[in-house]
Protein backbone atom coordinates (compact mmCIF):
# COMPACT_ATOMS: atom_id res chain seq x y z
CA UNK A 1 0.00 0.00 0.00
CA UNK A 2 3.03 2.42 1.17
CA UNK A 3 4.44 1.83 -2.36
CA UNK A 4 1.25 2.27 -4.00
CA UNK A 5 0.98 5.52 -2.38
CA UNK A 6 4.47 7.11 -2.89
CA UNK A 7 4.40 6.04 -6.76
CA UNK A 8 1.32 8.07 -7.08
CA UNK A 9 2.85 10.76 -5.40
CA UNK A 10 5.77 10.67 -7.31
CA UNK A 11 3.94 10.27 -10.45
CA UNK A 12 1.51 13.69 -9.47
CA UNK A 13 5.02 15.65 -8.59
CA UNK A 14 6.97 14.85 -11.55
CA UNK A 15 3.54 15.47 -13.68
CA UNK A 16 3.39 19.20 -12.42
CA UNK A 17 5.69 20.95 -14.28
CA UNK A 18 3.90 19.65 -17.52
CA UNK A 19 0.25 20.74 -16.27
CA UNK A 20 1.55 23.90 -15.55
CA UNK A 21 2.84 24.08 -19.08
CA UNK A 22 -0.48 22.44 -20.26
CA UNK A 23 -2.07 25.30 -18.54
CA UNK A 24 -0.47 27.96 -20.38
CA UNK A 25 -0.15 26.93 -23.55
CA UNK A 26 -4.72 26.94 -22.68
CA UNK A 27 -4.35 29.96 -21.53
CA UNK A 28 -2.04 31.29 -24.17
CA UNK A 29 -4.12 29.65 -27.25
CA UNK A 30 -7.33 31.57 -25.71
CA UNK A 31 -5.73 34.63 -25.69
CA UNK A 32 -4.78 34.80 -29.36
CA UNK A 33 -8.16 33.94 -30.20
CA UNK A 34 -9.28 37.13 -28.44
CA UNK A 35 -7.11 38.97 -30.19
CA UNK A 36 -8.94 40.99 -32.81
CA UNK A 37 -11.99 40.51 -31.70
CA UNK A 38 -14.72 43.23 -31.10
CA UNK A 39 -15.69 43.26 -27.47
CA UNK A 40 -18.14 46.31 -27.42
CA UNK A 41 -18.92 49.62 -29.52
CA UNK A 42 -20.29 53.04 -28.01
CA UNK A 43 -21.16 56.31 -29.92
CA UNK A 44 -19.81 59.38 -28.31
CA UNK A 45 -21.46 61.72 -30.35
CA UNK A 46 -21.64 63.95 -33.63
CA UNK A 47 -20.04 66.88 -34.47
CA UNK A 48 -21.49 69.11 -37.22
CA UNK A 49 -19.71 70.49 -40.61
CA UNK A 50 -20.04 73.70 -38.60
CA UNK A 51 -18.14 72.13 -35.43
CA UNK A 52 -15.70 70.94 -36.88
CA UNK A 53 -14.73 74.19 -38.78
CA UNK A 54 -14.37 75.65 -35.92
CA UNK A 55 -12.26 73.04 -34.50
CA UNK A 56 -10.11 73.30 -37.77
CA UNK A 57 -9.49 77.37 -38.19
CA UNK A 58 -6.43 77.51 -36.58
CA UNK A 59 -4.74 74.90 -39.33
CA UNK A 60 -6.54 76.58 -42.73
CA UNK A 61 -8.83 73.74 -43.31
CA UNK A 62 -12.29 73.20 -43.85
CA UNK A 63 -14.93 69.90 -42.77
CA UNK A 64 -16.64 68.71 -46.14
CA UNK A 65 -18.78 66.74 -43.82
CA UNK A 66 -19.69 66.16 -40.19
CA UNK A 67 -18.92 63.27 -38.43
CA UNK A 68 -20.17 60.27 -36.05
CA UNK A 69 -17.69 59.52 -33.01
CA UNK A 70 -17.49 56.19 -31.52
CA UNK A 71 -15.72 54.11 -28.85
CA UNK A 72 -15.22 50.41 -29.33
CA UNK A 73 -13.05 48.00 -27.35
CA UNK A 74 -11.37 44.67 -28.80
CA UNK A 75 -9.02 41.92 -27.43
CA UNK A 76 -4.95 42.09 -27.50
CA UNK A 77 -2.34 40.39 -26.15
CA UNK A 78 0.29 41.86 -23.56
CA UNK A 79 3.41 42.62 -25.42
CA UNK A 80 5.58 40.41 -23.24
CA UNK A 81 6.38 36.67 -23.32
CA UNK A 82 3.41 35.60 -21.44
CA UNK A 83 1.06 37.05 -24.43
CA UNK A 84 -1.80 37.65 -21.51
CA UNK A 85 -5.86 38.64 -23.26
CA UNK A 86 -6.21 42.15 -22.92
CA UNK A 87 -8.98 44.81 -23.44
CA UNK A 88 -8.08 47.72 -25.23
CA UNK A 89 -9.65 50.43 -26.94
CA UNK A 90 -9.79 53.20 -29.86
CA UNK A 91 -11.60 56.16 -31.57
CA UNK A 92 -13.63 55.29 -34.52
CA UNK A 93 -14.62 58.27 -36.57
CA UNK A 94 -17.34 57.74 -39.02
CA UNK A 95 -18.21 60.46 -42.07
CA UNK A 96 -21.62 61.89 -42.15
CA UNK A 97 -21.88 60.48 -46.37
CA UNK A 98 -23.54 58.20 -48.00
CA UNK A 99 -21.25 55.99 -49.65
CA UNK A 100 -21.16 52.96 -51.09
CA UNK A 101 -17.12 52.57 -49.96
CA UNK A 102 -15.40 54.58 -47.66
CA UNK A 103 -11.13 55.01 -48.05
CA UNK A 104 -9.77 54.18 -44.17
CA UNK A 105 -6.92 55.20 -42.20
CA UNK A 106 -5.60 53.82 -39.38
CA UNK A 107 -3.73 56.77 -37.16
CA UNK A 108 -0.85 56.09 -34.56
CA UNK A 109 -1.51 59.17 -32.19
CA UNK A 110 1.61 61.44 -31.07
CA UNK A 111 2.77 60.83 -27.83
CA UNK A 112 0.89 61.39 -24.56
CA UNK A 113 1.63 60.38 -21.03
CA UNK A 114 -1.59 60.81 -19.89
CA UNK A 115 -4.73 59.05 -19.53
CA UNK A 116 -6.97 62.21 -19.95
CA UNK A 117 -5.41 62.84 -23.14
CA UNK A 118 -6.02 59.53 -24.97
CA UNK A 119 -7.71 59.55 -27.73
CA UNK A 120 -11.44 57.67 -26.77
CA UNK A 121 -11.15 60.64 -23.87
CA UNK A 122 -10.28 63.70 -25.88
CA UNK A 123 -10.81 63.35 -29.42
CA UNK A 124 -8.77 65.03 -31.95
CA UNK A 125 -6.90 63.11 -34.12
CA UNK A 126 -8.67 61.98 -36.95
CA UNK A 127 -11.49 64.44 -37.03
CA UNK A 128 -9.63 66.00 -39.68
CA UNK A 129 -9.40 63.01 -42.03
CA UNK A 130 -13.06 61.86 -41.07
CA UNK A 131 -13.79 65.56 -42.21
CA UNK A 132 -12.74 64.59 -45.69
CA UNK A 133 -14.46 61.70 -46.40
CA UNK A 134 -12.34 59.03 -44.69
CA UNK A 135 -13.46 56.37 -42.05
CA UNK A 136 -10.62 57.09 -39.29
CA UNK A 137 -9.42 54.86 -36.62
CA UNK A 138 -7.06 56.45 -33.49
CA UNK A 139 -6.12 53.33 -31.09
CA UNK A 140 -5.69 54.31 -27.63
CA UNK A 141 -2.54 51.98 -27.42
CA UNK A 142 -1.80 49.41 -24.88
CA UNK A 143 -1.60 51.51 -21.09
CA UNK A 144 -4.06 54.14 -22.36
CA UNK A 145 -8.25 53.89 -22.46
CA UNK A 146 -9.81 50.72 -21.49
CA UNK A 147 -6.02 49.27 -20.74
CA UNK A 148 -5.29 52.70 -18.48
CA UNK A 149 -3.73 50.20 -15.66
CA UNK A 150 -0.58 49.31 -16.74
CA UNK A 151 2.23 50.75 -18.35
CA UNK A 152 2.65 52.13 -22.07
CA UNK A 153 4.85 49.79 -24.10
CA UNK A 154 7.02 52.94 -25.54
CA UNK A 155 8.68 52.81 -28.60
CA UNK A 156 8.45 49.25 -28.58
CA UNK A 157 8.11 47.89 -32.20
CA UNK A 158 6.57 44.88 -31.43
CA UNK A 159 3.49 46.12 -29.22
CA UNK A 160 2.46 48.71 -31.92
CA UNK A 161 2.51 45.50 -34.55
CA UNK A 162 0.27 43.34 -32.61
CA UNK A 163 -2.11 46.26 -31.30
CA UNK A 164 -2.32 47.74 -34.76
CA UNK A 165 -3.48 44.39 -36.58
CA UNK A 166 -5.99 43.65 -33.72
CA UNK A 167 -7.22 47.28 -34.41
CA UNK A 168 -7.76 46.57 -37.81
CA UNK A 169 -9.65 43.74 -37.37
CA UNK A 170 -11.78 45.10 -34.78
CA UNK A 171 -12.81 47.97 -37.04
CA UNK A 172 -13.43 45.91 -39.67
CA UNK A 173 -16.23 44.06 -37.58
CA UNK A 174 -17.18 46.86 -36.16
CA UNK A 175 -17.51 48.60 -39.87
CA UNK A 176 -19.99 45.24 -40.93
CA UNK A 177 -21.95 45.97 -37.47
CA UNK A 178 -22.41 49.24 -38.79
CA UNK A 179 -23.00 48.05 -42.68
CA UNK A 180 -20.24 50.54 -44.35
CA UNK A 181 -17.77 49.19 -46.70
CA UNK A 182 -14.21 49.59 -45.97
CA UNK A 183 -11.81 50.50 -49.11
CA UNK A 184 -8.32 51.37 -49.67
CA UNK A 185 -6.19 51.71 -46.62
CA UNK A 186 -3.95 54.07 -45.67
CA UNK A 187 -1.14 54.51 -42.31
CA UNK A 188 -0.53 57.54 -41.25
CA UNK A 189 0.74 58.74 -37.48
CA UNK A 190 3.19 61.96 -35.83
CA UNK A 191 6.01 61.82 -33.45
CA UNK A 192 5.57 58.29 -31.33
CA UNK A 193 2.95 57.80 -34.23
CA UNK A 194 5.15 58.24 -36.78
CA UNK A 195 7.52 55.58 -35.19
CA UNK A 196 4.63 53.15 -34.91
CA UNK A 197 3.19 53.82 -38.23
CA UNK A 198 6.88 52.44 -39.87
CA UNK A 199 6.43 49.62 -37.65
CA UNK A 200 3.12 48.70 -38.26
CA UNK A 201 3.92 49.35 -42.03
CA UNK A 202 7.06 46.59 -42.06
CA UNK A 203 4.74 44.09 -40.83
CA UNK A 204 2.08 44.41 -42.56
CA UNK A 205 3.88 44.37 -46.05
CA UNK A 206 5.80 41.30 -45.21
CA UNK A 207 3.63 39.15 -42.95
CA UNK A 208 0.35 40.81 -43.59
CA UNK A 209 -0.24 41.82 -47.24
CA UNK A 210 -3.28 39.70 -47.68
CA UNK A 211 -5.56 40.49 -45.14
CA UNK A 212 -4.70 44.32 -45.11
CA UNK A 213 -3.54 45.84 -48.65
CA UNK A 214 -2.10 49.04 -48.94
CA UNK A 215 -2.58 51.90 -50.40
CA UNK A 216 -0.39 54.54 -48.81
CA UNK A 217 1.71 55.66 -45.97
CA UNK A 218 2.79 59.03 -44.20
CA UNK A 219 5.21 58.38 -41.23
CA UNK A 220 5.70 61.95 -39.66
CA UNK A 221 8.65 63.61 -37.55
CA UNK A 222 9.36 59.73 -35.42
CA UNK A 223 12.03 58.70 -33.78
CA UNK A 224 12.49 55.69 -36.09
CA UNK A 225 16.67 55.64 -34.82
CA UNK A 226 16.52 55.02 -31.64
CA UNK A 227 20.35 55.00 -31.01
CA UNK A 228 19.97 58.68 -30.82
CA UNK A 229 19.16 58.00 -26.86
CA UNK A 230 22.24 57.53 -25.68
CA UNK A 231 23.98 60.52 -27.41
CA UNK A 232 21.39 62.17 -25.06
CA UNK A 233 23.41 61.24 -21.70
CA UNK A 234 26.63 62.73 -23.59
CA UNK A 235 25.08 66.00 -22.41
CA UNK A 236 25.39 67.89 -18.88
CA UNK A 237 21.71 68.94 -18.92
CA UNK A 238 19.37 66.20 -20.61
CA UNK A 239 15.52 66.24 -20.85
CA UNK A 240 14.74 62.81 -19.75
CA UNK A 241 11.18 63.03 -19.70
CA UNK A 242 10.82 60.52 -22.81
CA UNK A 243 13.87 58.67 -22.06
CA UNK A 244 12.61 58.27 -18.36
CA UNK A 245 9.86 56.59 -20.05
CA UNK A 246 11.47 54.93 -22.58
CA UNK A 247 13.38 52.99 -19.90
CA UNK A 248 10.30 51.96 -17.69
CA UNK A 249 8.90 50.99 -20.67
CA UNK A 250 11.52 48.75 -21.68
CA UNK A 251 12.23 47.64 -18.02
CA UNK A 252 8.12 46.66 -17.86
CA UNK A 253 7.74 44.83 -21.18
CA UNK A 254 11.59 43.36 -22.59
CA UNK A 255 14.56 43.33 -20.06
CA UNK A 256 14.61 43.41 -16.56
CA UNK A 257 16.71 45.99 -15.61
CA UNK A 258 17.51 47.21 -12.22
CA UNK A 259 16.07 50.66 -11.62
CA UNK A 260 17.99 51.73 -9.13
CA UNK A 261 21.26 51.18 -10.77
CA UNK A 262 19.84 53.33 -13.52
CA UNK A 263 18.36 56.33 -12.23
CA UNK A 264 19.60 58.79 -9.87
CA UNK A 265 16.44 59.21 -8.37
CA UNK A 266 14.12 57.57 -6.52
CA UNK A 267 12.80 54.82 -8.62
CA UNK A 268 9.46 54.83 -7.16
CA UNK A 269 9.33 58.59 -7.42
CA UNK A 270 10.02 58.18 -11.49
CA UNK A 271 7.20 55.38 -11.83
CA UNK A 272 4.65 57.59 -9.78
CA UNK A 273 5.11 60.06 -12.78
CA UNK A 274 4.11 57.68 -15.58
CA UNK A 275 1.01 56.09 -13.97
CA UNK A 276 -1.18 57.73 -16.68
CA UNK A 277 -2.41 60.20 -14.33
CA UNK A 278 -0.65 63.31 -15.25
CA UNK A 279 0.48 64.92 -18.77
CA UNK A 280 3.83 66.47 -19.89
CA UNK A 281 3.29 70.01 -18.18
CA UNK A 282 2.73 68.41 -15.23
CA UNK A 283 5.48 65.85 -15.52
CA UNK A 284 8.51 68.41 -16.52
CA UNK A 285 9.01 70.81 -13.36
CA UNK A 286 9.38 67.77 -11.13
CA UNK A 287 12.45 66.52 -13.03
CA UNK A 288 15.83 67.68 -12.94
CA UNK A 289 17.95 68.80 -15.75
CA UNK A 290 21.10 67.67 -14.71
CA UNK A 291 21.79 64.28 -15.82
CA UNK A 292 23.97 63.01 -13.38
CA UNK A 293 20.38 64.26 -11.38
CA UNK A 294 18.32 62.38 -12.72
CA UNK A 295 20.73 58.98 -13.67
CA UNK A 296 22.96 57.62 -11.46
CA UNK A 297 26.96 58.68 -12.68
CA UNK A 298 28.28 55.61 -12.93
CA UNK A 299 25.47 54.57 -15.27
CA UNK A 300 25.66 57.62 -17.25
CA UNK A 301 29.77 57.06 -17.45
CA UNK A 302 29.66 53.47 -18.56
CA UNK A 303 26.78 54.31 -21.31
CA UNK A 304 29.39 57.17 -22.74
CA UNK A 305 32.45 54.57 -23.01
CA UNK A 306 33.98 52.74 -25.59
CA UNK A 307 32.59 49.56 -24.48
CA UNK A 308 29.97 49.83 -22.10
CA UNK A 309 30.58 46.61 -19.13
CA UNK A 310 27.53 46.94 -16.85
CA UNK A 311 24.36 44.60 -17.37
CA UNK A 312 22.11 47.70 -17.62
CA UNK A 313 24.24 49.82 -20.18
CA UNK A 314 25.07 47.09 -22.58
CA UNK A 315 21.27 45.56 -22.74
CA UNK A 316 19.79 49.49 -23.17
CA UNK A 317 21.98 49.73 -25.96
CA UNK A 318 20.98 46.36 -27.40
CA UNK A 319 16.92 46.71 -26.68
CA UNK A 320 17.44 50.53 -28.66
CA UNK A 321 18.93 48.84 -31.92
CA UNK A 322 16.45 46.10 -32.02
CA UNK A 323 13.53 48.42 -31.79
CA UNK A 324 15.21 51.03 -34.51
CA UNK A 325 13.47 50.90 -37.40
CA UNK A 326 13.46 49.30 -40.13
CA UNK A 327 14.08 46.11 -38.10
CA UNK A 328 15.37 43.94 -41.01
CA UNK A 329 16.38 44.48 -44.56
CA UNK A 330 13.21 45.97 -45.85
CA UNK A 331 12.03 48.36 -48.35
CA UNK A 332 8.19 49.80 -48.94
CA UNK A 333 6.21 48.20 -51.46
CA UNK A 334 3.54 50.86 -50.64
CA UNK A 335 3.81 54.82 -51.82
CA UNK A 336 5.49 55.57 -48.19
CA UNK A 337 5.91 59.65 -47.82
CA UNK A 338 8.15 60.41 -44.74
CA UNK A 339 6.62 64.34 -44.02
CA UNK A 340 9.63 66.18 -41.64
CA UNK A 341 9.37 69.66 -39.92
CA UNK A 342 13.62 70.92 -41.00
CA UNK A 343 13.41 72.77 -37.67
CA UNK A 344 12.39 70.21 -35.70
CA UNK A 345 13.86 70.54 -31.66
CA UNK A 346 12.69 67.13 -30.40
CA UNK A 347 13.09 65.27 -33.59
CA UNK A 348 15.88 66.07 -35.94
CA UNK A 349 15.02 66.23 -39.48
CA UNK A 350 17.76 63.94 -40.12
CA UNK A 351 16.06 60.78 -38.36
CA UNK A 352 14.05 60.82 -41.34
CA UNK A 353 16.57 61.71 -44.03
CA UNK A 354 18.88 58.79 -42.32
CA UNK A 355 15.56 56.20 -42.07
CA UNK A 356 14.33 56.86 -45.76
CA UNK A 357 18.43 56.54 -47.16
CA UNK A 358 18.27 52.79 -45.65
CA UNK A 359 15.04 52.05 -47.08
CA UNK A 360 16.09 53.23 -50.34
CA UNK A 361 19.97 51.38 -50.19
CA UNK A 362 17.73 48.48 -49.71
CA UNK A 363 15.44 49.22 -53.27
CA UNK A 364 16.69 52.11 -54.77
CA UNK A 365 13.11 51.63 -56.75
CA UNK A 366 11.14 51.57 -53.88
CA UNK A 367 8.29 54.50 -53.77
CA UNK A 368 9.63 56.43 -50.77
CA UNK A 369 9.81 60.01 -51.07
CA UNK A 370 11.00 62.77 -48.33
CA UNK A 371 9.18 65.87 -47.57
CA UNK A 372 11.15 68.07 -45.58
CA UNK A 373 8.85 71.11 -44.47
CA UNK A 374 11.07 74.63 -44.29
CA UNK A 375 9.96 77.41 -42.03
CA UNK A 376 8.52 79.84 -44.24
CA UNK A 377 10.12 82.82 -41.17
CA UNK A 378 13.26 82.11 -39.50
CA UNK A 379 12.00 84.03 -36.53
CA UNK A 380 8.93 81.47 -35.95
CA UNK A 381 10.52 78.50 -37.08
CA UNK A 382 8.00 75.94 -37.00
CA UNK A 383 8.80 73.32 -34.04
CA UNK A 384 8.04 69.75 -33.32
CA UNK A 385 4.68 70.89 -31.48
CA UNK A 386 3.37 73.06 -34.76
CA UNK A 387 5.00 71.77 -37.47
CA UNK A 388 2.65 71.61 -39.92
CA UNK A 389 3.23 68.30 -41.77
CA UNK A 390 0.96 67.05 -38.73
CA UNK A 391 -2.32 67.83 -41.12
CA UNK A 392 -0.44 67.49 -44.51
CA UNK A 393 -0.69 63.79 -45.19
CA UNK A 394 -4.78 63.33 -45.73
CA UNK A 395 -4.35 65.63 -49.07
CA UNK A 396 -2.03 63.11 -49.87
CA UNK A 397 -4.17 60.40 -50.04
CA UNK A 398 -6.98 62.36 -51.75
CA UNK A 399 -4.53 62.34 -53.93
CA UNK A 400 -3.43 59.11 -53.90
CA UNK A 401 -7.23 57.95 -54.46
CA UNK A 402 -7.52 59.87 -57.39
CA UNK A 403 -4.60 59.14 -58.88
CA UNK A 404 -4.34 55.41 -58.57
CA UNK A 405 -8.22 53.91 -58.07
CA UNK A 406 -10.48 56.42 -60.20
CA UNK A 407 -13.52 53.97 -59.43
CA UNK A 408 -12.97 54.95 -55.34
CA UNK A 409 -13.38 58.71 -54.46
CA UNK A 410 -13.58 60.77 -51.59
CA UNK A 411 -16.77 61.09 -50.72
């Protein structure tokens, strides 16, 4: 009986490891089945031709239509290892036309810190392209919106890839829901958008091209090198607010990377900061500008040598040129339009001159142009926060329409 009893319990300790791995590869399989899928839809309202004029003086342009505002929420995965289900959410806006097809866009939003300025909580981007005629989607991202309690995945390649195609199915459900008829697709996205938009681009050409087609792309003023980080902590003074979140981001969702050997500051103090509950005014005057303030010296010193030793240096380094884009040897198939500010403070214009060379040493045939935007008056140059190539891309694409499908217009 004793030897009955100790081979079962041998047998049920030796079998745990593999239900525990049973388990997750369950749990795992019923979270990519999530993914994509429409969860829920809410209207948020309408806002008139006349609205939305007034919304648009200040950049020149006029609505050729009013537009229908809705929330919906869709499955995801975490962008770690354990590829958890998640809820997330995003801004559907919806032209006031009859149609029988409608051109889409799917827009990466710039970067925000803050909950209260995601997009399904303060509209903004992609009224304009609704405006003209085009069925616009604005993802929240991962950390923002119906996700709002954990942390951003920033600048991560990876997370904007896996969001964006669950987006993109989502809408299209939510699009048969509502009986319109998707078209030609366009990317389009500023700053952190513009970063994701590349990303999302690269994938979908080379792992995607069947489901989602096409038509056109406009990555604006990102941060598509990422190396350019560490030439940051070269610096006495350094604005860390983005790199401070950068390296949470990467310390959350990649590498574990001790904190505290890292920043200067109190590591708790710097997470408190990102929790989504404040925005970049708020954020600022609590940092310092030093750099040796706000990371700890000996960090800072082995980051600026020759060849960095410390776990923390040498895997930032690594985790910033896997996530600098483009991440293999790839070159547009799509009419890809990188749109620049040339006196751009946070983003040099030469991020994009650099990222659209590579593309083009890959396929010198490929159709990638460069728009560099010059200040028209020295004295107001225009800056990363008013550079007008934010707007410029949805003429573009009108354009684009026109030009290549006659049989789909604007409506």
């Amino acid at each position: 009986m004793y030897r009955l009893f100790r081979s079962l319990m041998l047998g049920l300790f030796f079998s745990l490891p593999s239900l525990t791995l049973m388990a997750q590869s369950v749990e795992r399989a019923s979270a990519l089945k999530h993914r994509g899928t429409l969860r829920d839809s809410q209207p948020l309202g309408v806002l008139t031709k006349e609205q939305l004029d007034r919304r648009l003086a200040p950049t020149g342009l006029k609505a050729r239509n009013g537009v229908r505002l809705y929330r919906i929420v869709y499955g995801t995965v975490t962008p770690n290892r354990a590829q958890e289900a998640l809820d997330v959410s995003a801004l559907v806006v919806v032209p006031e036309v009859n149609s029988p097809i409608f051109p889409w866009v799917s827009i990466q939003h710039f970067t925000i810190l803050g909950d209260r300025e995601a997009p399904t909580v303060a509209p903004f981007e992609g009224l304009l392209e609704a405006s003209q005629g085009f069925v616009a989607v604005v993802p929240d991202f991962i950390g923002y919106g119906a996700s709002n309690d954990i942390l951003h995945p920033y600048l991560f390649a990876q997370a904007y890839v896996d969001n964006g195609i669950d987006t993109l199915r989502a809408v299209r459900a939510f699009a048969e829901a509502q009986e319109l008829t998707l078209g030609p697709l366009f990317l389009k996205g500023y700053s952190e958008g513009g970063y994701a938009t590349l990303a999302l681009q690269e994938a979908l050409e080379t792992r995607y091209a069947g489901e989602f087609p096409l038509k056109g792309s406009a990555p604006t003023a990102g941060p598509y090198d990422l190396t350019g980080f560490r030439q940051a902590f070269a610096q006495d003074q350094i604005g860390s607010i983005y790199i401070n979140f950068l390296i949470l981001s990467y310390a959350t969702w990649l590498k574990p990377l001790r904190l505290d050997r890292i920043f200067a500051l109190d590591t708790a103090f710097v997470e408190s900061l990102y929790d989504g509950s404040l925005v970049f005014d708020e954020i600022l005057p609590q940092l310092p500008t030093k750099t040796t303030e706000v990371f700890e010296p000996r960090f800072v010193r082995d980051l600026n040598s020759k060849k960095p030793k410390s776990y923390e240096a040498r895997t930032f380094i690594k985790l910033l040129a896997d996530n600098t884009l483009p991440r293999g040897r790839w070159a547009p198939r799509t009419p890809t339009r990188f749109f620049h500010c040339a006196d751009d403070e946070v983003v040099p214009a030469d991020v994009a001159r650099v990222t659209a060379g590579r593309l083009l040493d890959t396929d010198p045939a490929a159709p990638v142009t460069l728009d560099i935007l010059p200040s028209p008056d020295p004295a107001n140059p225009f800056r990363h926060g008013s550079c007008p190539a934010f707007y410029t891309p949805v003429a573009w694409f009108a354009q684009l329409l026109q030009a290549r499908t006659p049989q789909t217009t604007v409506p």
